[in-house]
PDB file of N, CA and C in Angstrom:
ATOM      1  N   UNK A   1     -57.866  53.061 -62.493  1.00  0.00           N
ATOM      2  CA  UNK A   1     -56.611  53.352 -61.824  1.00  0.00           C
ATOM      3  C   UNK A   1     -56.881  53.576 -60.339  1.00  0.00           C
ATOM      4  N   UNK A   2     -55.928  52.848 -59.127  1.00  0.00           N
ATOM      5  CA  UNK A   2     -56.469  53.272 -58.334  1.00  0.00           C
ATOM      6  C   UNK A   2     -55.101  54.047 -57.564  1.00  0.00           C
ATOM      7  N   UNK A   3     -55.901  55.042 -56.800  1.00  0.00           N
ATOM      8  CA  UNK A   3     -55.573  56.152 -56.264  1.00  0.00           C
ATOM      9  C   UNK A   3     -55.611  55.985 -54.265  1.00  0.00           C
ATOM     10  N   UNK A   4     -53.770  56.365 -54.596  1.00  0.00           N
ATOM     11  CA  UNK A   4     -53.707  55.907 -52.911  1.00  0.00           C
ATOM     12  C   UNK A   4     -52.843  57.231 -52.149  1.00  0.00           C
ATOM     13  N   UNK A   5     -53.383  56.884 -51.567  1.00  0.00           N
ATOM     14  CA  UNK A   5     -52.660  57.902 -50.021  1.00  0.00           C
ATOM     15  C   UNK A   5     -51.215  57.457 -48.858  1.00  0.00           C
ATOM     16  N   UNK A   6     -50.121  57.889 -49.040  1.00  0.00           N
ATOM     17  CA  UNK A   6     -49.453  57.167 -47.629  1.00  0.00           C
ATOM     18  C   UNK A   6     -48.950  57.787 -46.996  1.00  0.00           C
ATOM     19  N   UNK A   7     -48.761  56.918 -45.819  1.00  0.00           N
ATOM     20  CA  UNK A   7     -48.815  57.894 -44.585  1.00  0.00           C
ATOM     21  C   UNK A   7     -47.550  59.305 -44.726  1.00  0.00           C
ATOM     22  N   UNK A   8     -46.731  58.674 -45.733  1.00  0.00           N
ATOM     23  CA  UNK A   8     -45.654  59.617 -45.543  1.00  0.00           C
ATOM     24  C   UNK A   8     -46.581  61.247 -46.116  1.00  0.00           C
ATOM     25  N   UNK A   9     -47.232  60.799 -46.810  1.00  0.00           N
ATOM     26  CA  UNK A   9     -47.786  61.986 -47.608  1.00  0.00           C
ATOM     27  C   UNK A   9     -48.912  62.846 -46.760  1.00  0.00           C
ATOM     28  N   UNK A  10     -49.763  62.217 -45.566  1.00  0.00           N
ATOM     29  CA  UNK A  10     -50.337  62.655 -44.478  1.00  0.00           C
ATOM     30  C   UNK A  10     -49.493  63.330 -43.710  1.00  0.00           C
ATOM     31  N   UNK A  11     -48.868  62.439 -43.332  1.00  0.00           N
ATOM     32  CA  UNK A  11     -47.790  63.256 -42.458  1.00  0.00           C
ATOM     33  C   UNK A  11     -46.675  64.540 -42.905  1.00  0.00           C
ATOM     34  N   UNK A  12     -46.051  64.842 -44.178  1.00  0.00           N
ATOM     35  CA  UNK A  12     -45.592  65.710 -44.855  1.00  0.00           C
ATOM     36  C   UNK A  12     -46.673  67.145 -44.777  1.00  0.00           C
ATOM     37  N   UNK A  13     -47.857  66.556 -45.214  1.00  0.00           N
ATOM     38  CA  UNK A  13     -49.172  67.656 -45.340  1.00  0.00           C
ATOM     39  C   UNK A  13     -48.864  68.475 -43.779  1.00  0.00           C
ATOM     40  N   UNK A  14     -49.386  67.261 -43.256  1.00  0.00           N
ATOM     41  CA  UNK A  14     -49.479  68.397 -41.559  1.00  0.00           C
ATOM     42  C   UNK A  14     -48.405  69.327 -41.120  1.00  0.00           C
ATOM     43  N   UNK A  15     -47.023  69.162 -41.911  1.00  0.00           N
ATOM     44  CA  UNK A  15     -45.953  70.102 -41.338  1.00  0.00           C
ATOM     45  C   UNK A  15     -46.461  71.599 -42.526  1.00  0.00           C
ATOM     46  N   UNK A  16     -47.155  71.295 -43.513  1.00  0.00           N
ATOM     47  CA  UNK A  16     -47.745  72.380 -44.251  1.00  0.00           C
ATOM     48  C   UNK A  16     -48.367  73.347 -43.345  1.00  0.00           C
ATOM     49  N   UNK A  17     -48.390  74.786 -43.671  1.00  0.00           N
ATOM     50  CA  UNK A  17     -48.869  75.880 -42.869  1.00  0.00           C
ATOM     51  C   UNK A  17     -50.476  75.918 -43.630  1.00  0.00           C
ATOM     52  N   UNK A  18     -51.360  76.697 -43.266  1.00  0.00           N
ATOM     53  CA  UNK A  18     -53.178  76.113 -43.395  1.00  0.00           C
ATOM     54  C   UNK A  18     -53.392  76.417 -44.678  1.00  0.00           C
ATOM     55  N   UNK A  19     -52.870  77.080 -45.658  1.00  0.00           N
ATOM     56  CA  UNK A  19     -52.959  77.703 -46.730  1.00  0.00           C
ATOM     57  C   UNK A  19     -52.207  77.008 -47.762  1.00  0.00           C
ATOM     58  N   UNK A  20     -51.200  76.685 -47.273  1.00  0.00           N
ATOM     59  CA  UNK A  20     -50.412  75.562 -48.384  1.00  0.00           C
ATOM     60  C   UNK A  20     -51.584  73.904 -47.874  1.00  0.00           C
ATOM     61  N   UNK A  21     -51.724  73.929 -46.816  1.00  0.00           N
ATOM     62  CA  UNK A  21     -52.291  72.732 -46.735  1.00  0.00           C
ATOM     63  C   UNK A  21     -53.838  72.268 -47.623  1.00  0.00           C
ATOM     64  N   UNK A  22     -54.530  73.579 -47.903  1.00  0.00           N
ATOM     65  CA  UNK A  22     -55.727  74.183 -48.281  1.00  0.00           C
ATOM     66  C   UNK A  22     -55.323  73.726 -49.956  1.00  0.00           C
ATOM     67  N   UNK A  23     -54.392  74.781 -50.437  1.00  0.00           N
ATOM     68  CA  UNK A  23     -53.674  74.338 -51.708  1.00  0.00           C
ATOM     69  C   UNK A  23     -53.468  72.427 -52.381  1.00  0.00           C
ATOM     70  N   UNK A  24     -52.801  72.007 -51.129  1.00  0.00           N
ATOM     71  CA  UNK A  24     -52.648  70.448 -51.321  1.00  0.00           C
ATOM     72  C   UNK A  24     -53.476  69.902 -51.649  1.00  0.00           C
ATOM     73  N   UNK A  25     -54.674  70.217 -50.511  1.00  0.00           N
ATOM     74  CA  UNK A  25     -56.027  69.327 -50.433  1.00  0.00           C
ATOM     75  C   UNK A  25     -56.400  69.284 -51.500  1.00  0.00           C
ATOM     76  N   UNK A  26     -56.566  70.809 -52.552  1.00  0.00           N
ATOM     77  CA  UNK A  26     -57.199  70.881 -53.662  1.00  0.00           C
ATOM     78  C   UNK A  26     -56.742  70.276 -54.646  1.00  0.00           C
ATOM     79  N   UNK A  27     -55.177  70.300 -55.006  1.00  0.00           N
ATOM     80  CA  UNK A  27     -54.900  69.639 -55.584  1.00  0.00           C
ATOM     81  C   UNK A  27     -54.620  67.572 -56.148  1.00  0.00           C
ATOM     82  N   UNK A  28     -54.832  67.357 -54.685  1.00  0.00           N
ATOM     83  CA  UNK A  28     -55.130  65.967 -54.327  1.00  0.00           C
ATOM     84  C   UNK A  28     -56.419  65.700 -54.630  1.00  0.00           C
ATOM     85  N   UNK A  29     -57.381  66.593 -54.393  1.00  0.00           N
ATOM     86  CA  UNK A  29     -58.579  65.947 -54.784  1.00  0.00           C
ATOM     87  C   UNK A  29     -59.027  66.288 -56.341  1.00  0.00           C
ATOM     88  N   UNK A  30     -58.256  67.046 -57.094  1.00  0.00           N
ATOM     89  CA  UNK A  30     -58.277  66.873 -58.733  1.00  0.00           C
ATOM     90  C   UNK A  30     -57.433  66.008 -58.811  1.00  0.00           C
ATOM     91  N   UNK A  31     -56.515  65.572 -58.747  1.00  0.00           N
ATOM     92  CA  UNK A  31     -56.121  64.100 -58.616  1.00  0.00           C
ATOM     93  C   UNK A  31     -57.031  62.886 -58.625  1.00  0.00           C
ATOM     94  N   UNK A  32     -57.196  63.030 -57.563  1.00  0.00           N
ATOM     95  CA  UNK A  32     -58.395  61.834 -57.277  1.00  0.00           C
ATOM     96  C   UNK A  32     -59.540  61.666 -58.238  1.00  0.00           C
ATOM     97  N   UNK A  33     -60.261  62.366 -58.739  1.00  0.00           N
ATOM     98  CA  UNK A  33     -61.450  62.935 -59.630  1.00  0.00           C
ATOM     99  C   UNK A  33     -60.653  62.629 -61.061  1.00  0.00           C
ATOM    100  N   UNK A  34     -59.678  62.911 -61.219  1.00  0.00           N
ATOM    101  CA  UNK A  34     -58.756  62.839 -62.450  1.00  0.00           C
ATOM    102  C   UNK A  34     -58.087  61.939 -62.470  1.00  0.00           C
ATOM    103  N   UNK A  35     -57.807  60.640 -61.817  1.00  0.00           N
ATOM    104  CA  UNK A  35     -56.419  59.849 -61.791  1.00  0.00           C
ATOM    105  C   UNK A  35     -55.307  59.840 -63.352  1.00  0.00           C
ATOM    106  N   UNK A  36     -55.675  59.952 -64.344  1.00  0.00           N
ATOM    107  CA  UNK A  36     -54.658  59.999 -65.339  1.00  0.00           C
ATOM    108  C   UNK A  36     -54.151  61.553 -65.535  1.00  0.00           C
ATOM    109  N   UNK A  37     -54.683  62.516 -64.416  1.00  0.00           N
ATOM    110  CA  UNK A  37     -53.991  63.677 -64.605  1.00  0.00           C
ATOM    111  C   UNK A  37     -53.798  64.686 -65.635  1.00  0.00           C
ATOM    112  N   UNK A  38     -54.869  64.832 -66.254  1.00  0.00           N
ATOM    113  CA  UNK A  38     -55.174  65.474 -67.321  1.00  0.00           C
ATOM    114  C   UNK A  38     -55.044  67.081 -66.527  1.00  0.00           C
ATOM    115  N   UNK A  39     -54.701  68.136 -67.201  1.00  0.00           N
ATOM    116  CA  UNK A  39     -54.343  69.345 -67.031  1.00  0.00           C
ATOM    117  C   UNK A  39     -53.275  69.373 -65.702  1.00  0.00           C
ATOM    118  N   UNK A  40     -52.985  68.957 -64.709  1.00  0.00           N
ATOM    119  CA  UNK A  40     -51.968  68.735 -64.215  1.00  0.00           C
ATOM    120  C   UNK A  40     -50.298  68.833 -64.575  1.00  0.00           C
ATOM    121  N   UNK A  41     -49.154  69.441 -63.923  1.00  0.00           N
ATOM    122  CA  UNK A  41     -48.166  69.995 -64.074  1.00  0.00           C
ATOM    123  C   UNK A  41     -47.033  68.214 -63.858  1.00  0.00           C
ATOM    124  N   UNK A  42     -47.358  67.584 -64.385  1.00  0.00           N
ATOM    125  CA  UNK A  42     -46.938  65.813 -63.859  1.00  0.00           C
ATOM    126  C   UNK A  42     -45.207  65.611 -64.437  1.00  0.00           C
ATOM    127  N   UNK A  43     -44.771  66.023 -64.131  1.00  0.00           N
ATOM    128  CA  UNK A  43     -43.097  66.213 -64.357  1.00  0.00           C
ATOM    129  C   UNK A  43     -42.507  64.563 -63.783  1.00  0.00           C
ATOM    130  N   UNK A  44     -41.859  64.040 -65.028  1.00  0.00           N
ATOM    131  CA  UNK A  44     -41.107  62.655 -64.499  1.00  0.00           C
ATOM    132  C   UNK A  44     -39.955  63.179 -64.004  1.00  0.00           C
ATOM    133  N   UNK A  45     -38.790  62.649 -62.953  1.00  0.00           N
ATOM    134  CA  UNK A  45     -38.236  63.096 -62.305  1.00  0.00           C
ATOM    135  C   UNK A  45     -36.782  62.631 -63.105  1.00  0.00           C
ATOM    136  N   UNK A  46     -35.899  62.587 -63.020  1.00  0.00           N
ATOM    137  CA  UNK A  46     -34.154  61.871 -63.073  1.00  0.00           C
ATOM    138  C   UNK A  46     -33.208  61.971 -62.195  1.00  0.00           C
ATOM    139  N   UNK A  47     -32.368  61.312 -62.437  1.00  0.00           N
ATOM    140  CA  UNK A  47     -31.474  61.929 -61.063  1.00  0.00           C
ATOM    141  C   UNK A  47     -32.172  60.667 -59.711  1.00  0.00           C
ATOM    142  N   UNK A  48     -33.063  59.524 -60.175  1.00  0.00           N
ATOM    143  CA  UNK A  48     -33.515  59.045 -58.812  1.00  0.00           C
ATOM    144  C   UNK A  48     -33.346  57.560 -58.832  1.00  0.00           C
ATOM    145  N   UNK A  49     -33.333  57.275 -57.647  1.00  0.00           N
ATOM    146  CA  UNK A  49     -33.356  55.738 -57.324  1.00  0.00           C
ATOM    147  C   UNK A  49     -34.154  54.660 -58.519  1.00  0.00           C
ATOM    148  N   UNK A  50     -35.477  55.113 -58.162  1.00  0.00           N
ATOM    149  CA  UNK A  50     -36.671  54.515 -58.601  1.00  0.00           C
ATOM    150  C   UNK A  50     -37.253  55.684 -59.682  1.00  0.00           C
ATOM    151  N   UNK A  51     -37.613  54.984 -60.699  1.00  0.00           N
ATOM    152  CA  UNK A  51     -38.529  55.873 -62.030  1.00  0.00           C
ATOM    153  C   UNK A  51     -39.620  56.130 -62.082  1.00  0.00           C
ATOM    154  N   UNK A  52     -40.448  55.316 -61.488  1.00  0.00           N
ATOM    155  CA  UNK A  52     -41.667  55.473 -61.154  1.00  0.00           C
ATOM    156  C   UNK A  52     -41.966  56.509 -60.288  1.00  0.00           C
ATOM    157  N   UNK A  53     -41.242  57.391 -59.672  1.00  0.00           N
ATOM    158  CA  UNK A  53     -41.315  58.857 -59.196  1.00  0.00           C
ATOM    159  C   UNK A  53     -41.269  60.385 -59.725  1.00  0.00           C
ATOM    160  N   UNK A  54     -42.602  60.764 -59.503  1.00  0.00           N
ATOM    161  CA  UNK A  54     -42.809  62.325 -60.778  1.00  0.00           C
ATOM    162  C   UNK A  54     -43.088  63.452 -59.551  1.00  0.00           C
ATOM    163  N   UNK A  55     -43.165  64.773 -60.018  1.00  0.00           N
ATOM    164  CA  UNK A  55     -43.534  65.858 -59.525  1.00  0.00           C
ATOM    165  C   UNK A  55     -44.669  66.130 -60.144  1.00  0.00           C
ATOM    166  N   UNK A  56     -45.862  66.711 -58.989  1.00  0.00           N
ATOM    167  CA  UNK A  56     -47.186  67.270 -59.633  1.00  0.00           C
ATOM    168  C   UNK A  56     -47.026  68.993 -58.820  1.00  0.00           C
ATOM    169  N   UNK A  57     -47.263  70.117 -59.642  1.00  0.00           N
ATOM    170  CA  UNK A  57     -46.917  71.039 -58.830  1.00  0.00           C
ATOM    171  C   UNK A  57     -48.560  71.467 -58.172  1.00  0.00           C
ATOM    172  N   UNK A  58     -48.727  72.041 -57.172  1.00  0.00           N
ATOM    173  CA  UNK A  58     -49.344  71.920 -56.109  1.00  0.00           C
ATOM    174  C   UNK A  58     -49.697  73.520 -56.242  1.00  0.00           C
ATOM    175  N   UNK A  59     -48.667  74.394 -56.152  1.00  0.00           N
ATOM    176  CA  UNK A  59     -48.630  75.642 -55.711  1.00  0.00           C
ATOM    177  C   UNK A  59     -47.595  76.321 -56.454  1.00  0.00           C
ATOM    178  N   UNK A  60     -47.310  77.451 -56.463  1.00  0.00           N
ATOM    179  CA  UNK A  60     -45.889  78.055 -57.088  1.00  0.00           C
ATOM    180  C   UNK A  60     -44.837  76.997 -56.807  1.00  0.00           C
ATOM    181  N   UNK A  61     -44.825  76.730 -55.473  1.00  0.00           N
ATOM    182  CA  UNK A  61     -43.716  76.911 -54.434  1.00  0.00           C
ATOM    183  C   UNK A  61     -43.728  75.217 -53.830  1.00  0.00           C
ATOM    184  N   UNK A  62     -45.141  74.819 -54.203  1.00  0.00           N
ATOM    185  CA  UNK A  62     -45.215  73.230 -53.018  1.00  0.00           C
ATOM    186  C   UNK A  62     -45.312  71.908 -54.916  1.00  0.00           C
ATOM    187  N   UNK A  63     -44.798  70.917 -54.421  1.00  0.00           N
ATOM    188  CA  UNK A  63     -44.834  69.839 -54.951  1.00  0.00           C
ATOM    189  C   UNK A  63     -45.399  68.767 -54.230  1.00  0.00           C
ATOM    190  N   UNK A  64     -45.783  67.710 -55.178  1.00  0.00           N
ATOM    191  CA  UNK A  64     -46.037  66.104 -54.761  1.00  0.00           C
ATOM    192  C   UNK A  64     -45.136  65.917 -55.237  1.00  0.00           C
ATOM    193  N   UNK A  65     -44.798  64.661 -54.668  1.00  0.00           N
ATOM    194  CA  UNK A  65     -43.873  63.558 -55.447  1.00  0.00           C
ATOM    195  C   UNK A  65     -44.371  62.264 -55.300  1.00  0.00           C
ATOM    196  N   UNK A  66     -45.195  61.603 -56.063  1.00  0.00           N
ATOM    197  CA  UNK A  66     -45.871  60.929 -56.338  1.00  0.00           C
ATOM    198  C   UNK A  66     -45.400  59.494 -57.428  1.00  0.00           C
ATOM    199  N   UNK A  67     -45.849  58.378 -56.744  1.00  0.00           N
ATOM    200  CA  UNK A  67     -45.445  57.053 -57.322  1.00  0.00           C
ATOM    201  C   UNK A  67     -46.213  56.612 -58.049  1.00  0.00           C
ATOM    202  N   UNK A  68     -45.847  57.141 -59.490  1.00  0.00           N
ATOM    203  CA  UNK A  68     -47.278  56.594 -60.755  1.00  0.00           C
ATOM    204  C   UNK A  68     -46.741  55.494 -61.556  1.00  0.00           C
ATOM    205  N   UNK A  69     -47.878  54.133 -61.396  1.00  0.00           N
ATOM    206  CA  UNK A  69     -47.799  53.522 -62.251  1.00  0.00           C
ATOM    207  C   UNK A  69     -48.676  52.694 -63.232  1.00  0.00           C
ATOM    208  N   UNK A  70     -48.916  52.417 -64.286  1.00  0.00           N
ATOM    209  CA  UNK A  70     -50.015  52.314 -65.142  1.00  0.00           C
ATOM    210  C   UNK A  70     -51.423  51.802 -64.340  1.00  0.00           C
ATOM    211  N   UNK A  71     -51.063  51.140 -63.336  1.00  0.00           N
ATOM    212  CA  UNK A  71     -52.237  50.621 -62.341  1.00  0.00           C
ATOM    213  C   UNK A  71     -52.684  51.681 -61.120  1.00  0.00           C
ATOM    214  N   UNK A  72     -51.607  52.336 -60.943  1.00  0.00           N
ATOM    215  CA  UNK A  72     -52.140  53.319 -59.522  1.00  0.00           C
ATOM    216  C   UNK A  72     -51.026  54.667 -59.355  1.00  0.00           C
ATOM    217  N   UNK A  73     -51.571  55.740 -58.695  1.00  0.00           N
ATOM    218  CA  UNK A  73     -50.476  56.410 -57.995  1.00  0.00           C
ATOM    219  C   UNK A  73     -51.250  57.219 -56.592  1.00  0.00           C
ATOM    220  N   UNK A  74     -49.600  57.075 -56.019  1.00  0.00           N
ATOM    221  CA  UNK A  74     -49.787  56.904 -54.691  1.00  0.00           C
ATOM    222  C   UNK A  74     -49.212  58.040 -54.261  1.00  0.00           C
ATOM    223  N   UNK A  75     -49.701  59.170 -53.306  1.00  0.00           N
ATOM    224  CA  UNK A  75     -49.491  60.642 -53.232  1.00  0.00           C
ATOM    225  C   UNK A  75     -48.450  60.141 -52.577  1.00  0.00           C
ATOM    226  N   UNK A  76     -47.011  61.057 -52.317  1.00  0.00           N
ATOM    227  CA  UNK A  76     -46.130  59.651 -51.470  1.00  0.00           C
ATOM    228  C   UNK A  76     -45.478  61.238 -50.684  1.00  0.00           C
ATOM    229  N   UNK A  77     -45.586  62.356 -51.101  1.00  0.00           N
ATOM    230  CA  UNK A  77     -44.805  63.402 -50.451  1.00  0.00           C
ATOM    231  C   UNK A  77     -45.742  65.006 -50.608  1.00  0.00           C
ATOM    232  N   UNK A  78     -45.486  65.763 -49.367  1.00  0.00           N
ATOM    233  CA  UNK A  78     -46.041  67.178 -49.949  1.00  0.00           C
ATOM    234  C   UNK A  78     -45.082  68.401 -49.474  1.00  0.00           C
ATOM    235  N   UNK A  79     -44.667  68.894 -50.187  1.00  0.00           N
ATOM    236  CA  UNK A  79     -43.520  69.918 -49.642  1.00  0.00           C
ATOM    237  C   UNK A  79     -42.729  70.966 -50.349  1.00  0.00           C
ATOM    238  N   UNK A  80     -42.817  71.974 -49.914  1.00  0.00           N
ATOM    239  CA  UNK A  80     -41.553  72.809 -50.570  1.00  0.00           C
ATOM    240  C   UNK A  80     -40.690  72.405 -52.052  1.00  0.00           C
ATOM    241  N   UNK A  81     -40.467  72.818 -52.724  1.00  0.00           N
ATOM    242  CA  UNK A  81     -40.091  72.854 -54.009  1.00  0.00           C
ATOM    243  C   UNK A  81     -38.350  72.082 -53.733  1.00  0.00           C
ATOM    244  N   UNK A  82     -37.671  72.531 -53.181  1.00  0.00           N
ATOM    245  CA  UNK A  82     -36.453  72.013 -53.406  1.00  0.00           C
ATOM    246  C   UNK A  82     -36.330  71.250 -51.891  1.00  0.00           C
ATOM    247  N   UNK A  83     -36.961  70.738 -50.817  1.00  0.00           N
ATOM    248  CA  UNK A  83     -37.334  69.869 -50.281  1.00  0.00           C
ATOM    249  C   UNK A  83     -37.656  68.650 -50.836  1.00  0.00           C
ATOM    250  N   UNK A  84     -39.299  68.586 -51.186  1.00  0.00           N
ATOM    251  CA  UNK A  84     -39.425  67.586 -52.124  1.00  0.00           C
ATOM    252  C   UNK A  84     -38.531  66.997 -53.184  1.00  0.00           C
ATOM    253  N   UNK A  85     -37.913  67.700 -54.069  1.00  0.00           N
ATOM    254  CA  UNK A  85     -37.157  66.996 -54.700  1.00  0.00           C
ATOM    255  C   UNK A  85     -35.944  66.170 -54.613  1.00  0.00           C
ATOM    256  N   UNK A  86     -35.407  66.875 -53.245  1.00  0.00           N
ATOM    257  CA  UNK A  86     -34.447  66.304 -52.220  1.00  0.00           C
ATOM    258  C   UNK A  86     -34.677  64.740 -51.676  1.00  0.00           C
ATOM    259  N   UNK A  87     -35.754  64.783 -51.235  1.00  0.00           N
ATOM    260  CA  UNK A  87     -36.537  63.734 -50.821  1.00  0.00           C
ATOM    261  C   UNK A  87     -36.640  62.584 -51.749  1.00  0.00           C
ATOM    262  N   UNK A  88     -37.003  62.894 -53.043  1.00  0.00           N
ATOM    263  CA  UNK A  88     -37.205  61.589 -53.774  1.00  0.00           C
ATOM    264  C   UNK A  88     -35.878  61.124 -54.640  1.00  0.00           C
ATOM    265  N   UNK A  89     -35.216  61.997 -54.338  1.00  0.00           N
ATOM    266  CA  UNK A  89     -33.846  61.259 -54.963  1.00  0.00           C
ATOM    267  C   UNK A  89     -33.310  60.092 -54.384  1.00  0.00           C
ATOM    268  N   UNK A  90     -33.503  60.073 -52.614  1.00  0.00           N
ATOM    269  CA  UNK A  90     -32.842  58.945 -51.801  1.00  0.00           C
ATOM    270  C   UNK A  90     -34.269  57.951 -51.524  1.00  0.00           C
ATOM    271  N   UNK A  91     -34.879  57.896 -52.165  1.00  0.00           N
ATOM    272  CA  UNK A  91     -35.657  56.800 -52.080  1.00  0.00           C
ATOM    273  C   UNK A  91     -35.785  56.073 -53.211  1.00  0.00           C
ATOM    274  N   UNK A  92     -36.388  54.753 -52.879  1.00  0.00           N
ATOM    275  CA  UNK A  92     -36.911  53.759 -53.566  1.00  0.00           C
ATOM    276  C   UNK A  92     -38.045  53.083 -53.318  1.00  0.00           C
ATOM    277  N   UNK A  93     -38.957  53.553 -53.801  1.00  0.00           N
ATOM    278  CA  UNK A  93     -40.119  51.717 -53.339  1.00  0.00           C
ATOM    279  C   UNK A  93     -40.248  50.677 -53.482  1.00  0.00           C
ATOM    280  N   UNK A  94     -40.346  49.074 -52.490  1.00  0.00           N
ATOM    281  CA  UNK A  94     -40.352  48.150 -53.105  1.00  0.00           C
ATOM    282  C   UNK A  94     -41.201  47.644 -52.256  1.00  0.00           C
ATOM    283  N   UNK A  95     -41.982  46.604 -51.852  1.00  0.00           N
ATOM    284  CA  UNK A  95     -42.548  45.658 -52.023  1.00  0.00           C
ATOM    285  C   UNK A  95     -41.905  44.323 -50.699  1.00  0.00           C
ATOM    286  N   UNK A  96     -42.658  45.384 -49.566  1.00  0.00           N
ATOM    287  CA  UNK A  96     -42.748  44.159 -48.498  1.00  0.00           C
ATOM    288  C   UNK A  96     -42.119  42.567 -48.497  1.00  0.00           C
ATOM    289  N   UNK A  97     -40.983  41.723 -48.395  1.00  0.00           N
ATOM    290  CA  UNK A  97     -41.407  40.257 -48.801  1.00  0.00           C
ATOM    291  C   UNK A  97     -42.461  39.467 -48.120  1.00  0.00           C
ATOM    292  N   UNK A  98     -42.625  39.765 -46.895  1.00  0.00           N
ATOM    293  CA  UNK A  98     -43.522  39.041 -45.922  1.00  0.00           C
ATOM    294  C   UNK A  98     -44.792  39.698 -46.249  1.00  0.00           C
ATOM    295  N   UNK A  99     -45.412  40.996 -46.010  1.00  0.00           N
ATOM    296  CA  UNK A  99     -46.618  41.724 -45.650  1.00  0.00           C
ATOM    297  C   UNK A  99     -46.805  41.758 -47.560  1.00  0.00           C
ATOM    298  N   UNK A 100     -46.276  42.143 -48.482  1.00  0.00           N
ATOM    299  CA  UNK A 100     -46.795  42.663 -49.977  1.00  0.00           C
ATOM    300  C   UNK A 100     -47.137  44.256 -49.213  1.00  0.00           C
ATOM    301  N   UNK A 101     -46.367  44.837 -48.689  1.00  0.00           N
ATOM    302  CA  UNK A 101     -46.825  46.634 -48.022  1.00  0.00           C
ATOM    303  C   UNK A 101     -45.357  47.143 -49.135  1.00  0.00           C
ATOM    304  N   UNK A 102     -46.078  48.214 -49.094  1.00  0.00           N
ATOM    305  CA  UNK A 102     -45.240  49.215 -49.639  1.00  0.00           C
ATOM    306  C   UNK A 102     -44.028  49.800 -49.010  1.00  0.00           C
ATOM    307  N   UNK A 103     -43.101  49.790 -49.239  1.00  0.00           N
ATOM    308  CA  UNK A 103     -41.973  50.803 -48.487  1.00  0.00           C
ATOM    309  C   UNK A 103     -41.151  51.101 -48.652  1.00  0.00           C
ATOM    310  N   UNK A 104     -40.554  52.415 -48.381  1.00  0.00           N
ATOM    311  CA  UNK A 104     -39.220  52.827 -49.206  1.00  0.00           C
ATOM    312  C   UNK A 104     -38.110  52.984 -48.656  1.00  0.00           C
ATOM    313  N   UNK A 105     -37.445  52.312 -49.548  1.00  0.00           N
ATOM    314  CA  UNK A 105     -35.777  52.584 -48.685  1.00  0.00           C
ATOM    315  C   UNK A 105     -35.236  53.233 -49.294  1.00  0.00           C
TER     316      UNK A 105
END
């Protein structure tokens, strides 16, 4: 399975304060070490555009929202509990026509 990073999910991290960010890291990198997510909190979502979007909880308080699919998942968000979930309701991922890049509308 391979295991990806995007920028939205870099960039989400850095608005994290050093301690939630500390939290993330850790949890991203049992991720990574784990890709099928074994002991992990991996919540499928409803209510959304796209299905292929779950919650991994992070912290009490912080979530991923993450694009898993039998071939890969892709850390795609890091944030606040009712932030994050906000967030993945108005998206969708699809599939570049020109580039094959990822992106969500």
């Amino acid at each position: 399975m391979h295991f990806l990073i995007s920028d939205t999910f870099v960039d989400s991290l850095a608005r994290l304060t050093g301690d939630e960010q500390k939290a993330a890291k850790t949890t991203a990198f049992d991720l990574q070490m784990n890709a099928a997510g074994a002991g992990m909190s991996f919540h499928k979502l409803d209510k959304v555009k796209d299905r292929n979007f779950w919650s991994v909880r992070a912290s009490a308080d912080l979530r991923f929202i993450v694009y898993k699919t039998a071939e890969s998942q892709l850390l795609y968000y890091a944030g606040h509990h009712d932030k994050a979930y906000d967030r993945k309701a108005r998206r969708k991922l699809e599939t570049h026509p020109k580039t094959a890049a990822a992106q969500s509308t």
